[in-house]
N, C-alpha and C. Protein backbone atom coordinates (compact mmCIF):
# COMPACT_ATOMS: atom_id res chain seq x y z
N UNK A 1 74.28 31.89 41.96
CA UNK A 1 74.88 30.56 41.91
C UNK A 1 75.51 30.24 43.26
N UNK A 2 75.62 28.77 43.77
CA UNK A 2 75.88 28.41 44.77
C UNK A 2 77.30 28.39 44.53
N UNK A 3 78.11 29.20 45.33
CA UNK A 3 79.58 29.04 45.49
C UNK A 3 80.53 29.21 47.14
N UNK A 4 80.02 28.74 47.71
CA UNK A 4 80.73 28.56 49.12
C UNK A 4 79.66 27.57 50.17
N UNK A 5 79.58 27.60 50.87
CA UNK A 5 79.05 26.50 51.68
C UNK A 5 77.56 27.26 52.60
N UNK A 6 76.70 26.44 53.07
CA UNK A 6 75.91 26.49 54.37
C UNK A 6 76.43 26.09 55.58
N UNK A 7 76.09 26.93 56.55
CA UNK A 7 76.72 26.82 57.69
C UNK A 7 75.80 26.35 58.64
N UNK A 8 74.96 25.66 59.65
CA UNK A 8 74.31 24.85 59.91
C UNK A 8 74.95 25.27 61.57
N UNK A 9 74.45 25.03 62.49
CA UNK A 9 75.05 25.24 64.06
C UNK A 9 75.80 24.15 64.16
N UNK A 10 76.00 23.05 63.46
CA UNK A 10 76.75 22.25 64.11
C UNK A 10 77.71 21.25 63.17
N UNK A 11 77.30 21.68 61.55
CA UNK A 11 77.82 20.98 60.29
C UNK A 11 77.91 22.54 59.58
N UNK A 12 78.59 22.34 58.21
CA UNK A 12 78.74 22.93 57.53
C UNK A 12 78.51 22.14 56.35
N UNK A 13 78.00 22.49 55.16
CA UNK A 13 78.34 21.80 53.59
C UNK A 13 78.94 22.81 52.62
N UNK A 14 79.81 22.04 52.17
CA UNK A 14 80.38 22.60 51.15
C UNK A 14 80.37 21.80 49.70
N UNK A 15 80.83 22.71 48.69
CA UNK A 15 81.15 22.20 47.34
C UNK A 15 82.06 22.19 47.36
N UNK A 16 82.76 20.52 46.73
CA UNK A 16 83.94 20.09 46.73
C UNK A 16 84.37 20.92 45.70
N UNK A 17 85.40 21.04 46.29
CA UNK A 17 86.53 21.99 45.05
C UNK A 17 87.78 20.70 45.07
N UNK A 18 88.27 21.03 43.40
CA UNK A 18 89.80 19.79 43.20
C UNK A 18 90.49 19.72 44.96
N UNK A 19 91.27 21.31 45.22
CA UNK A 19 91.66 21.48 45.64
C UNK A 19 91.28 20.55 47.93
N UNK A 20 90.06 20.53 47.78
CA UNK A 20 89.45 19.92 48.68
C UNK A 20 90.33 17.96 48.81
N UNK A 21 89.97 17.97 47.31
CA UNK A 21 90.28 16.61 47.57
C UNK A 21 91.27 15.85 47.75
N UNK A 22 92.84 16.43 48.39
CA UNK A 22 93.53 16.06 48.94
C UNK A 22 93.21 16.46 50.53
N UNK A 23 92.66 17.45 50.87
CA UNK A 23 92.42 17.76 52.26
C UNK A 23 91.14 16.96 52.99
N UNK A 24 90.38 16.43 52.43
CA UNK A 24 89.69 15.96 53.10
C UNK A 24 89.49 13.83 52.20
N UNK A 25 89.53 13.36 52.99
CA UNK A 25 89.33 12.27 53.00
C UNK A 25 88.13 11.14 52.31
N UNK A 26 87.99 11.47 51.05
CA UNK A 26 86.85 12.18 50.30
C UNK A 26 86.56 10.41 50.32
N UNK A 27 87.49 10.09 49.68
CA UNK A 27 87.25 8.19 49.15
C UNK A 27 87.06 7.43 50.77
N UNK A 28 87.78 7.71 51.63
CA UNK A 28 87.64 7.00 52.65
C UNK A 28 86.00 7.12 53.54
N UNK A 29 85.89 8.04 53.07
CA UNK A 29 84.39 8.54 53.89
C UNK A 29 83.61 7.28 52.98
N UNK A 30 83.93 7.37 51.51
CA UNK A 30 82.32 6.93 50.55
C UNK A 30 82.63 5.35 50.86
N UNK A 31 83.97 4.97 50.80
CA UNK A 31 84.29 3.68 50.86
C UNK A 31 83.68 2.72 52.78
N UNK A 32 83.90 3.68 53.51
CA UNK A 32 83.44 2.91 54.74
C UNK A 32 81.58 3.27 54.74
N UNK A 33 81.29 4.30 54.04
CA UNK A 33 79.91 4.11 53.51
C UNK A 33 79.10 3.45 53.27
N UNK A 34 79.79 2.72 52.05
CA UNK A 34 79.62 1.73 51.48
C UNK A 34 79.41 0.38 52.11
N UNK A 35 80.98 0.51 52.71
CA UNK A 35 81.09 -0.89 53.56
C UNK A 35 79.77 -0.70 54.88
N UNK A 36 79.28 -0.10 55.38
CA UNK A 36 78.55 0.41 56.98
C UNK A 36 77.29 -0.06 56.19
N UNK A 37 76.95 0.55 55.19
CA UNK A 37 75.41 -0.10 54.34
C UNK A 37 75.40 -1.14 53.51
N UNK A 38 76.16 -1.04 52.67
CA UNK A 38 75.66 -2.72 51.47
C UNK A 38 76.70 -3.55 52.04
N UNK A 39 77.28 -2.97 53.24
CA UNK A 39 78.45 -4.90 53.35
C UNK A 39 79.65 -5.39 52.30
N UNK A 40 80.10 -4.52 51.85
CA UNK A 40 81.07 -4.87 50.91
C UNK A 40 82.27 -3.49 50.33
N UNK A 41 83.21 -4.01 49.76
CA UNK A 41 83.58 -2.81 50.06
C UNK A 41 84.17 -2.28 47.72
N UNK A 42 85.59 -2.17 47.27
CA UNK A 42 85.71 -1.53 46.29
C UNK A 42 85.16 -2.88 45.78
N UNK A 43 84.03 -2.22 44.16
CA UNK A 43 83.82 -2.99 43.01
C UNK A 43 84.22 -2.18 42.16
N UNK A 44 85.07 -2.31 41.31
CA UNK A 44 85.72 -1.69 40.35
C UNK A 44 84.34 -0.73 39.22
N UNK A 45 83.25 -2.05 39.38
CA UNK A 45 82.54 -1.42 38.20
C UNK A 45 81.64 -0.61 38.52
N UNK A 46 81.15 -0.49 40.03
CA UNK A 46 80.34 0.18 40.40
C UNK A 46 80.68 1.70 41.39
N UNK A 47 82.31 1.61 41.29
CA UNK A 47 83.05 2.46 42.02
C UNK A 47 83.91 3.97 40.95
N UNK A 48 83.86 3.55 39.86
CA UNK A 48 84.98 4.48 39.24
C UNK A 48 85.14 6.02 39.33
N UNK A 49 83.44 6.15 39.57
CA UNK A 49 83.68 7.88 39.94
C UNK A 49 83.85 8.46 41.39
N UNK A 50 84.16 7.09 42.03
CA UNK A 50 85.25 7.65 43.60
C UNK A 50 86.60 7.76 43.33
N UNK A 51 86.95 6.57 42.30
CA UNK A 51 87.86 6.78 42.29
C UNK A 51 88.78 8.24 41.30
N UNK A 52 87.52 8.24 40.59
CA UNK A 52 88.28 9.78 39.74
C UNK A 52 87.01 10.67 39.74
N UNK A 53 87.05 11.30 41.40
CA UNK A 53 86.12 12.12 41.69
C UNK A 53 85.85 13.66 40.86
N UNK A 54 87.26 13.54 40.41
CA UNK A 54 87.47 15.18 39.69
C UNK A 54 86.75 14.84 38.30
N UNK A 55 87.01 13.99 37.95
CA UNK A 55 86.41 13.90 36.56
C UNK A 55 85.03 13.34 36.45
N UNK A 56 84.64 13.20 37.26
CA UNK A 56 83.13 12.72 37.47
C UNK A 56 82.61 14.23 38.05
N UNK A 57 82.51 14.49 38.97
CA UNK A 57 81.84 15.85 39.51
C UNK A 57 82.51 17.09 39.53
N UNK A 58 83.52 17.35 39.49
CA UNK A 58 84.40 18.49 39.83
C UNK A 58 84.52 19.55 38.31
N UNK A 59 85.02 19.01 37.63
CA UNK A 59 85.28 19.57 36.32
C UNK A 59 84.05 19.37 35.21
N UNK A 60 83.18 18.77 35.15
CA UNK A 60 81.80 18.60 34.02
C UNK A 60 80.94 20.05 34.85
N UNK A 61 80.73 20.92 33.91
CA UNK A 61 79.84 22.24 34.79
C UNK A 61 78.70 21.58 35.72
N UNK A 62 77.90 21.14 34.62
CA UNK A 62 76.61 20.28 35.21
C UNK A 62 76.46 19.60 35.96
N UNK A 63 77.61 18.76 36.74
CA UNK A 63 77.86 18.34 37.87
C UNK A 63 78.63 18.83 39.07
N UNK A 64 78.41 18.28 40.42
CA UNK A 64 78.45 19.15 41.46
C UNK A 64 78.58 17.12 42.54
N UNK A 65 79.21 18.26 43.51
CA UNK A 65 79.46 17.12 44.94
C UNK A 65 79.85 17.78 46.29
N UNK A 66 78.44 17.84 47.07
CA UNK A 66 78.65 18.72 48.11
C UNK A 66 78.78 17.20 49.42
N UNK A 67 79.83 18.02 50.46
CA UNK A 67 80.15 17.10 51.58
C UNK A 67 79.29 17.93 52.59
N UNK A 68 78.77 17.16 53.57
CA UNK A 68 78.63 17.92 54.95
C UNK A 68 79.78 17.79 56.27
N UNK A 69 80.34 18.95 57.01
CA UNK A 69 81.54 18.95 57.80
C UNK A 69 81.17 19.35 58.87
N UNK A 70 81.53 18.11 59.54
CA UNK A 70 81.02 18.29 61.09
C UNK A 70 82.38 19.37 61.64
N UNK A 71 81.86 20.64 62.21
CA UNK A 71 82.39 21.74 62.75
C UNK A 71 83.47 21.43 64.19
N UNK A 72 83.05 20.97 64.75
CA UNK A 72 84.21 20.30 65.99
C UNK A 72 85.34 19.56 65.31
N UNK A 73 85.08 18.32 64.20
CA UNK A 73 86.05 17.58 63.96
C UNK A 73 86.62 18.21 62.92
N UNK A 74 85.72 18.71 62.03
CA UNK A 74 86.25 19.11 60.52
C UNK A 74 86.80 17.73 59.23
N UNK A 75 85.66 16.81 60.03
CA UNK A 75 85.16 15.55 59.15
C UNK A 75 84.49 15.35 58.12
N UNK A 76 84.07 14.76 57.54
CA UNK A 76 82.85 14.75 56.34
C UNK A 76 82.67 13.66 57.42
N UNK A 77 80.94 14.29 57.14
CA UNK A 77 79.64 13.55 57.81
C UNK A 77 78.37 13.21 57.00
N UNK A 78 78.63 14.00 55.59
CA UNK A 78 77.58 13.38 54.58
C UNK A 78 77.85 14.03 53.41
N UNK A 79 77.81 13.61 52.24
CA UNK A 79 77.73 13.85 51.00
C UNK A 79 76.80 13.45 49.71
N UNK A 80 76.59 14.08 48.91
CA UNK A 80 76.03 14.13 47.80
C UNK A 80 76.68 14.43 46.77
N UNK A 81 76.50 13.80 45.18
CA UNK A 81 77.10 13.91 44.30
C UNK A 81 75.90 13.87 42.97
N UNK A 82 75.72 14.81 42.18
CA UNK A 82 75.22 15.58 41.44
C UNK A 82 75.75 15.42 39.87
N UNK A 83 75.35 14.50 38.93
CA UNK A 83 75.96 14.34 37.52
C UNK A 83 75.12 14.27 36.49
N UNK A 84 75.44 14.63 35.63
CA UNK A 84 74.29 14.28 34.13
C UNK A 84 73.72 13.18 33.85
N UNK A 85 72.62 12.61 33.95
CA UNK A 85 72.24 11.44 33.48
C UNK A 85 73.84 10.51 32.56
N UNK A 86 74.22 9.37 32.85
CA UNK A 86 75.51 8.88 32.33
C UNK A 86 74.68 7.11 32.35
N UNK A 87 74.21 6.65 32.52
CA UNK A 87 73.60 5.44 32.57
C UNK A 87 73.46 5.04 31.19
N UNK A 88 73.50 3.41 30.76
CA UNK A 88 73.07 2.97 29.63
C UNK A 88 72.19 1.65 30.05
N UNK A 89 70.86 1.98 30.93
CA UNK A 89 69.84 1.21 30.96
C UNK A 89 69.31 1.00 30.37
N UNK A 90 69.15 0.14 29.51
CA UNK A 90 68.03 -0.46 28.35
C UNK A 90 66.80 0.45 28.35
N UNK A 91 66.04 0.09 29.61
CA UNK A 91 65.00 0.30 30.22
C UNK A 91 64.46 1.35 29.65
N UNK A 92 65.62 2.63 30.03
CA UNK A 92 65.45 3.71 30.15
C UNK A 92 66.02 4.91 28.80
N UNK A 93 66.53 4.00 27.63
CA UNK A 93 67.15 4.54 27.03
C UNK A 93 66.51 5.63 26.31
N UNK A 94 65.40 5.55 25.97
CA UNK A 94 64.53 7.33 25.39
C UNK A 94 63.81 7.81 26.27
N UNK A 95 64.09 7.84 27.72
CA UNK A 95 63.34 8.68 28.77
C UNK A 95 64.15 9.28 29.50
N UNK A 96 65.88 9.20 29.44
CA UNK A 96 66.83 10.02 30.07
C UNK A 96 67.66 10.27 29.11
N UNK A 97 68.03 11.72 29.45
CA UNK A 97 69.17 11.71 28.31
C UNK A 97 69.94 12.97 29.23
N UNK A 98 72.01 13.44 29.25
CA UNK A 98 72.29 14.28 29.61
C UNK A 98 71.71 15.42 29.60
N UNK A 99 70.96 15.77 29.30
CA UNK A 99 71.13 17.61 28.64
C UNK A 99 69.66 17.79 29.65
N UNK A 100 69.30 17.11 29.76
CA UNK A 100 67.82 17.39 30.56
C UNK A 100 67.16 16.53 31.92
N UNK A 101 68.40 15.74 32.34
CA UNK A 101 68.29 14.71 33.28
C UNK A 101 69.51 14.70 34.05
N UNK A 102 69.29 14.71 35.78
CA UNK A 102 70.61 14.83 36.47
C UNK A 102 70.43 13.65 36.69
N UNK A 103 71.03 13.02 37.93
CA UNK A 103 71.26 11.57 38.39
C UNK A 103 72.13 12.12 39.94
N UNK A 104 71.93 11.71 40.99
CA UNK A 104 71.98 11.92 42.05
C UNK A 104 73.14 10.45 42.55
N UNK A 105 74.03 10.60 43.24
CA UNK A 105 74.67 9.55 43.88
C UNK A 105 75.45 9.89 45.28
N UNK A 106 76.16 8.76 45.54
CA UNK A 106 76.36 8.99 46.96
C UNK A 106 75.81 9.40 48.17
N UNK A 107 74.59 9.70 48.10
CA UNK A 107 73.92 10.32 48.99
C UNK A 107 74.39 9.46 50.51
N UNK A 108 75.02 9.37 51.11
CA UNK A 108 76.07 9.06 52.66
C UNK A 108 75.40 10.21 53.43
N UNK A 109 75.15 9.62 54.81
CA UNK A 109 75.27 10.24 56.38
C UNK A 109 76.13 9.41 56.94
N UNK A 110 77.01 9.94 57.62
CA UNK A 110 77.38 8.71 58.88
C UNK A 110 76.39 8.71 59.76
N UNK A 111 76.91 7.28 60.20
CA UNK A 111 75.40 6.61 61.37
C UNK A 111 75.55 7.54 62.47
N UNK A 112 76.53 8.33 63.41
CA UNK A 112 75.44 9.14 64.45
C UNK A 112 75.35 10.23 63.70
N UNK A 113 75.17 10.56 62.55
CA UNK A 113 74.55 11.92 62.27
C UNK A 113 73.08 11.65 61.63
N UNK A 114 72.99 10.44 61.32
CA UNK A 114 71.76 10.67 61.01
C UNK A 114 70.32 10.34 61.55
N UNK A 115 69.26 11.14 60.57
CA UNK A 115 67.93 11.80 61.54
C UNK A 115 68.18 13.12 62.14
N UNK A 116 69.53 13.75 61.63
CA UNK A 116 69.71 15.50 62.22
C UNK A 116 69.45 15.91 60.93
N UNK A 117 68.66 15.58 59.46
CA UNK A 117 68.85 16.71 58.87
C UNK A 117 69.64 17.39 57.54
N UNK A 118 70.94 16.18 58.11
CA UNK A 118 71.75 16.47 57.25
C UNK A 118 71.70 15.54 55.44
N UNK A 119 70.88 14.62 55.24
CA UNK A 119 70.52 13.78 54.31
C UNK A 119 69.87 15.06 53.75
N UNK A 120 68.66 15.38 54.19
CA UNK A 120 67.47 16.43 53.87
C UNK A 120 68.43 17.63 53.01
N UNK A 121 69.20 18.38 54.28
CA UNK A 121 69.88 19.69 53.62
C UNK A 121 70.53 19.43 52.35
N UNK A 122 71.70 18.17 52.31
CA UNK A 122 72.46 17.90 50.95
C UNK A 122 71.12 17.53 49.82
N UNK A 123 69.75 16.91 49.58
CA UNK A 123 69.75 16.36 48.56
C UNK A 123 68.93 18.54 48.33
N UNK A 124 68.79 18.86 49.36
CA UNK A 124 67.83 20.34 48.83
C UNK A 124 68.73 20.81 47.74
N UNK A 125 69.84 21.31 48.80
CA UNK A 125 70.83 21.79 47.94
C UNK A 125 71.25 21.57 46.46
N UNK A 126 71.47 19.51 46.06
CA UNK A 126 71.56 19.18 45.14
C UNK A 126 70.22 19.40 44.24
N UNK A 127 69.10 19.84 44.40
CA UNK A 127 67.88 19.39 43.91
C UNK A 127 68.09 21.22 43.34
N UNK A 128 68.54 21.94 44.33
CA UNK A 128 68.44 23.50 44.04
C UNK A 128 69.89 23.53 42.87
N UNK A 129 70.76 23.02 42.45
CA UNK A 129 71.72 22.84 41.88
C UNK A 129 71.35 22.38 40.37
N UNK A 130 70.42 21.12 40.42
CA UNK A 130 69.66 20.82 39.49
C UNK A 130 69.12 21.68 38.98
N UNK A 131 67.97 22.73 39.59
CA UNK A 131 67.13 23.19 38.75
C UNK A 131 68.40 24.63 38.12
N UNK A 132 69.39 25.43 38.82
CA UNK A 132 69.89 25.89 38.48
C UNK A 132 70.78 25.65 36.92
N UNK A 133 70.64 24.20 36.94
CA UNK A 133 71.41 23.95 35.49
C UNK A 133 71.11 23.59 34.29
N UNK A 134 69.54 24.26 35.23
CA UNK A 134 68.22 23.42 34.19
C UNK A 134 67.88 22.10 33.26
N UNK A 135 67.86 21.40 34.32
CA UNK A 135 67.71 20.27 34.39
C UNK A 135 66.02 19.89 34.85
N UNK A 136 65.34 19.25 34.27
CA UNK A 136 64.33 18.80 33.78
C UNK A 136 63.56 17.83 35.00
N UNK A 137 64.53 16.80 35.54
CA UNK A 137 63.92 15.73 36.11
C UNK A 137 65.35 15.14 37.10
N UNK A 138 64.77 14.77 38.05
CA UNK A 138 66.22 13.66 38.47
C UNK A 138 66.20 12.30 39.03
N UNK A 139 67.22 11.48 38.08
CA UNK A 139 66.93 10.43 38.37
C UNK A 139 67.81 9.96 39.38
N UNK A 140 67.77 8.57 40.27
CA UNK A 140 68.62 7.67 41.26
C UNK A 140 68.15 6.29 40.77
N UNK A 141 68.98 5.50 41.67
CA UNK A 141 68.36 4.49 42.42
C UNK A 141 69.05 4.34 43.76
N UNK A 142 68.22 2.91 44.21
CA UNK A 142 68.88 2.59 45.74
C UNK A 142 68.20 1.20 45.82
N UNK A 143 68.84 1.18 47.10
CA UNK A 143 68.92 -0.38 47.31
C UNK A 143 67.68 -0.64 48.50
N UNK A 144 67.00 -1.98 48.44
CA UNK A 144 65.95 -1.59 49.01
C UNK A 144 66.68 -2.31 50.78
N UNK A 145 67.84 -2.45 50.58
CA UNK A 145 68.30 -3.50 51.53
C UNK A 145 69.42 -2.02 52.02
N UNK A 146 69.65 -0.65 51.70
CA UNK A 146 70.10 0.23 52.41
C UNK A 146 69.05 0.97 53.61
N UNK A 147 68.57 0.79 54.78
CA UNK A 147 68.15 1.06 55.54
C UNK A 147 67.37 2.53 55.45
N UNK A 148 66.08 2.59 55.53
CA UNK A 148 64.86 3.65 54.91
C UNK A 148 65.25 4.36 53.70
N UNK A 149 66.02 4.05 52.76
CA UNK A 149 66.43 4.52 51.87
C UNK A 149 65.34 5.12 50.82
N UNK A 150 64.38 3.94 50.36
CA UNK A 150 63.13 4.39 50.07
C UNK A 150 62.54 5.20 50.40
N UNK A 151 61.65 4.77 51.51
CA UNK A 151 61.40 5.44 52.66
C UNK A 151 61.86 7.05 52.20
N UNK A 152 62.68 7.38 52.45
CA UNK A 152 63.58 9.09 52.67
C UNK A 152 62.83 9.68 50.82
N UNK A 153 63.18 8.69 50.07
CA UNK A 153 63.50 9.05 48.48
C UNK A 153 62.32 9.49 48.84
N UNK A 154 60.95 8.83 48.78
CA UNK A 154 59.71 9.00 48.74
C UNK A 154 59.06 10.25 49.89
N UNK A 155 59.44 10.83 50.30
CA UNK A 155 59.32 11.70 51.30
C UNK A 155 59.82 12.88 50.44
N UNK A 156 60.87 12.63 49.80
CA UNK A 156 61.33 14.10 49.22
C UNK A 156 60.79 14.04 47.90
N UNK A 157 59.70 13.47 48.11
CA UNK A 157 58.57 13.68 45.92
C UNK A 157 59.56 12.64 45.32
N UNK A 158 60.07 11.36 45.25
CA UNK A 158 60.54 10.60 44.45
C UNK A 158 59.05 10.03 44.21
N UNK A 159 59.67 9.08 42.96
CA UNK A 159 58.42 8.10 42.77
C UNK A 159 59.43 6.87 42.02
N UNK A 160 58.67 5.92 42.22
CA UNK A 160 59.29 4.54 42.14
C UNK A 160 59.01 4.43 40.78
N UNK A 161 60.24 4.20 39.29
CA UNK A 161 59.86 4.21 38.20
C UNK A 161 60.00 2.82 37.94
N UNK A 162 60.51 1.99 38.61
CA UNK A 162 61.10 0.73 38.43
C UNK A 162 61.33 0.06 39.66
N UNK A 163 60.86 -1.00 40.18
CA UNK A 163 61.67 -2.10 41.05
C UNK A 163 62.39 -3.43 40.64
N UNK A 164 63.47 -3.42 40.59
CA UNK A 164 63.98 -4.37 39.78
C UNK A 164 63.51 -5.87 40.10
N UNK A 165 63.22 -6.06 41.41
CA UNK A 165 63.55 -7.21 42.06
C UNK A 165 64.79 -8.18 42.14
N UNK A 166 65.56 -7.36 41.47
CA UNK A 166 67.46 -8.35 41.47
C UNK A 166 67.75 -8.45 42.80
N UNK A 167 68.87 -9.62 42.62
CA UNK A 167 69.77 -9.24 44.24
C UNK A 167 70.19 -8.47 44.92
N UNK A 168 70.56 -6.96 44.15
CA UNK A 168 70.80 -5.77 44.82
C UNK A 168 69.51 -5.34 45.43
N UNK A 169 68.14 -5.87 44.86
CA UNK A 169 66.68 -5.66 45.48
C UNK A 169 67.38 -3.37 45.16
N UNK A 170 67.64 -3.67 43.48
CA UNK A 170 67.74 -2.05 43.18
C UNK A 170 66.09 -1.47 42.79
N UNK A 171 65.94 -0.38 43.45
CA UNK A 171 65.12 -0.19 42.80
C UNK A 171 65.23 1.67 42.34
N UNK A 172 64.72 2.37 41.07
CA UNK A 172 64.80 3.04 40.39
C UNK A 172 64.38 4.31 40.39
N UNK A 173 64.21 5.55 40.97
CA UNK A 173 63.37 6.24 41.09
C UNK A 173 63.70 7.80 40.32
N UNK A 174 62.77 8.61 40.22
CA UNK A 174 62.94 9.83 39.59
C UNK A 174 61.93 11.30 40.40
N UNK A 175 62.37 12.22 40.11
CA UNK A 175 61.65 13.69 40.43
C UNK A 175 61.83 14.70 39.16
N UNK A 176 60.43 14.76 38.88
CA UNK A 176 60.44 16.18 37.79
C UNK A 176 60.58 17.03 38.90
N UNK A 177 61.34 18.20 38.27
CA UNK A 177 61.20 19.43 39.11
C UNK A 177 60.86 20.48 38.40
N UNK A 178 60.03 20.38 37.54
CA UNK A 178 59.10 21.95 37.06
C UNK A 178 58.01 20.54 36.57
C-alpha cells in the first residue's frame, strides 16, 4: 500500500494526511486553480469538498488526495483527488455505483509546472490507488474550455462517455482498469 510519497528530482508527491492540511495551503492552491482555468472563483455547489477536504478524501478509506511539492519552495504544484463514485447523474444512474467506481477530481498543475510530468505522475499514482481498492472503472469529467484537458484524459486510455454540449461545454469520461 501506498503510504509516504514519490520523490521526483525536483517535486515530491505526497498523500494528504488531516494533519497536512493546516500546513500546506491546500484550498488556496485549488481555489487560484480554479480561478487560472474556468475564470471564476468559490461556487458553493460545485466546491464543498474543498471546503471539507477531510471528509471528502482524507477519512472515507476508498478515497485518497495526493499533492505534488515543489522541493525548493515546499509549495503544492499539483494535485489529485481520488473518491467513490458520489454523483447523482440521471444519465448515469445504473452504470456507476460506489463500491465499484472511483471518480477522479481536482486534477491541478500550476502553469510553469506544466508539460514536466507532473499531471501524468499524480493521475498514475491515483489510477494505481484505484486499482488497489479495487475499483472497477474510473470515472471524471472536464471542461472542454480547460486547456488540453481532453486532449491529456484521452492520452491516458479515457474515452468520451458523454459530451454534454452545456455552457460548461462538460464533457464526461471514464477508464476500465481490468
Amino acid at each position: 500500500m501506498y503510504n509516504g510519497g514519490i520523490s521526483i528530482s525536483y517535486y515530491k508527491i505526497k498523500e494528504l494526511k488531516k494533519q497536512d492540511l493546516s500546513y500546506y495551503n491546500i484550498k488556496g492552491f485549488l481555489f487560484n486553480q480554479i480561478e487560472d482555468v474556468f475564470d471564476y472563483g468559490y461556487v458553493a455547489d460545485y466546491h464543498q469538498d474543498i471546503i471539507d477536504i477531510d471528509s471528502y478524501y482524507i477519512i472515507p478509506d476508498k478515497n485518497n488526495f495526493y499533492v505534488a511539492i515543489d522541493h525548493e519552495t515546499n509549495r503544492i504544484i499539483g494535485s489529485i483527488g481520488i473518491r467513490a463514485y458520489d454523483r447523482d447523474f440521471i444519465l448515469f444512474e445504473d452504470v456507476y455505483n460506489p463500491e465499484s467506481t472511483a471518480s477522479i477530481w481536482r486534477v491541478f498543475v500550476d502553469r510553469p509546472w506544466r508539460r514536466n510530468g507532473v499531471a501524468s505522475t499524480l493521475v498514475k499514482l491515483g489510477e494505481d490507488f484505484c486499482r488497489e481498492k479495487n475499483y472497477e472503472k474510473i470515472y471524471l469529467h472536464t471542461q472542454k474550455t480547460a486547456e488540453g484537458s481532453v486532449d491529456f484524459w484521452i492520452s491516458k486510455g479515457y474515452k468520451i462517455i458523454d459530451d454534454t454540449e452545456n455552457n460548461l461545454k462538460t464533457v464526461h469520461m471514464e477508464k476500465k482498469l481490468y
